[in-house]
Protein backbone atom coordinates (compact mmCIF):
# COMPACT_ATOMS: atom_id res chain seq x y z
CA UNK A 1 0.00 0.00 0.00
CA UNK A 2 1.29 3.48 -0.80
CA UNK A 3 1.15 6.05 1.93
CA UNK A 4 0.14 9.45 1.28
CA UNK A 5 3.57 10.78 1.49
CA UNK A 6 5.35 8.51 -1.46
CA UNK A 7 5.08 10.77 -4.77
CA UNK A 8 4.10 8.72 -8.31
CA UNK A 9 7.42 6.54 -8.04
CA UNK A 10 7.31 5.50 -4.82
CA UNK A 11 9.68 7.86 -2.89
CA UNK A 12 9.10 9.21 0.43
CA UNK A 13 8.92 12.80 0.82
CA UNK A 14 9.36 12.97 4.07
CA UNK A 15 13.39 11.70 3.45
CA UNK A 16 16.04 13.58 4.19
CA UNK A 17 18.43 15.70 6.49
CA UNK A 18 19.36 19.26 6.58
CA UNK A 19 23.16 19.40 6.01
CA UNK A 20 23.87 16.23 4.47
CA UNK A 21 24.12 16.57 0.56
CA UNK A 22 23.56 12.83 0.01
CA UNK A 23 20.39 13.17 1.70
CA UNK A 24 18.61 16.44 1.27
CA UNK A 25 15.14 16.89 2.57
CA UNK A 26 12.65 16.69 -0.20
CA UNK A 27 10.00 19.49 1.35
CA UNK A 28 10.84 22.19 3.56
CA UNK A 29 9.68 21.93 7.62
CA UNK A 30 6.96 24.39 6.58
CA UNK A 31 5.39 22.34 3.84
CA UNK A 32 5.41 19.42 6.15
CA UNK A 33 3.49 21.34 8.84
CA UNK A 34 1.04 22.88 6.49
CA UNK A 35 0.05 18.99 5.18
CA UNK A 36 -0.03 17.85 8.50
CA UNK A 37 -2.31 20.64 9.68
CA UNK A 38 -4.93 20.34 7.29
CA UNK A 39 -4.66 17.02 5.88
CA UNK A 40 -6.16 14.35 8.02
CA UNK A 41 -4.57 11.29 5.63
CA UNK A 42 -1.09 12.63 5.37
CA UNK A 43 -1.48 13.24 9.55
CA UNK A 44 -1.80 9.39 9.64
CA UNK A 45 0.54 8.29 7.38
CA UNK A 46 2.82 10.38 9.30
CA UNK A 47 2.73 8.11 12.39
CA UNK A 48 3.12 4.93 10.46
CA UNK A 49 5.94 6.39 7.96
CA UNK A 50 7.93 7.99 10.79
CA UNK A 51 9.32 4.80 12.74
CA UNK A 52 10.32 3.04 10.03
CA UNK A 53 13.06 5.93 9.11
CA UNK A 54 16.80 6.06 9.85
CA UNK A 55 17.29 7.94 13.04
CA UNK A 56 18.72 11.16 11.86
CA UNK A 57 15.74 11.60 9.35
CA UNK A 58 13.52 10.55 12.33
CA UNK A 59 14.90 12.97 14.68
CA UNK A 60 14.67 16.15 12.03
CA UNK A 61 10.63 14.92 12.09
CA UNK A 62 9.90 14.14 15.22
CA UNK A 63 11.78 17.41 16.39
CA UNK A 64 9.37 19.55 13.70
CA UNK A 65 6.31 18.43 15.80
CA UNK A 66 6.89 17.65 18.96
CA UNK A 67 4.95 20.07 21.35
CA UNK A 68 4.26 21.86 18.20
CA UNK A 69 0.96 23.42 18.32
CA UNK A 70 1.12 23.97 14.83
CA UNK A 71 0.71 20.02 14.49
CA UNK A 72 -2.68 20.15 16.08
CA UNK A 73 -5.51 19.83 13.38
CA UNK A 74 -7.12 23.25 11.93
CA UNK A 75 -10.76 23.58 12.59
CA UNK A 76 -12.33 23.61 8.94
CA UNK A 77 -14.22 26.49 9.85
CA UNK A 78 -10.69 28.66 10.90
CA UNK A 79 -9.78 27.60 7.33
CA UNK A 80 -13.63 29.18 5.81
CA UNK A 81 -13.07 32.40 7.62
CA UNK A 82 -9.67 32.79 6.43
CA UNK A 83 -10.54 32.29 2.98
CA UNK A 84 -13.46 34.88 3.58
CA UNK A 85 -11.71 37.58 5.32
CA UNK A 86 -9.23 37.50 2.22
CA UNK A 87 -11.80 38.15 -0.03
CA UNK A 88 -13.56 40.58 1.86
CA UNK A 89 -10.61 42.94 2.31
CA UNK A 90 -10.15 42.80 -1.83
CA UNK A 91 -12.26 46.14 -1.77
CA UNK A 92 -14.93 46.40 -4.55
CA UNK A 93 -14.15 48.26 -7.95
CA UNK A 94 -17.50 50.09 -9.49
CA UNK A 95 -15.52 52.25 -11.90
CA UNK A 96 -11.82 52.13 -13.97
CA UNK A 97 -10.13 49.45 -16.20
CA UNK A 98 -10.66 46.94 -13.30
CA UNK A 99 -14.13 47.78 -12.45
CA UNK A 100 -17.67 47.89 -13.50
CA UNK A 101 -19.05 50.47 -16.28
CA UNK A 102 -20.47 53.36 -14.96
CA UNK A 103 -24.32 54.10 -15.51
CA UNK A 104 -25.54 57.05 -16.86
CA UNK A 105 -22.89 59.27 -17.96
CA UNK A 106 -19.63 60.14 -17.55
């Protein structure tokens, strides 16, 4: 079975150590966080993937999350009002090459 964090050729992304040129990480601590935040499959592949690593890789990971708030799943809803607030603090255009046509004269 693949796990959710092999890419199409079987490779797991969550390889790698910072410094060590034979081994580079394939995605950044960030990236990893972000997946694991709001991704409910990759947050349980995570704890089966994880042990079966070489201990350097598995100490990079487990020191990324451990007491990490950040690790703790988003509330879909957080995620909704984000998404909202963006949009709501575009503005509106009525008028210029962005906007709507005006009505009724100039």
């Amino acid at each position: 079975m693949a796990e959710w964090w092999d890419n199409n050729s079987g490779l797991n992304l969550l390889k790698g150590v910072e410094g060590d040129d034979s081994n580079r990480p394939r995605l950044t601590d960030e990236q990893i966080i972000s997946f694991l935040r709001r991704i409910p499959a990759a947050r349980e592949s995570f704890e089966r993937v994880v042990p079966s690593m070489l201990p350097l890789e598995r100490a990079r990971l487990e020191a990324m999350v451990s007491g990490s708030a950040q690790y703790m799943q988003v509330d879909p809803t957080d995620i909704r009002d984000d998404f909202q607030n963006r949009w709501n603090r575009q503005g509106v255009r009525t008028a210029g090459p962005r906007g709507g046509t005006r009505i009724g004269g100039n």
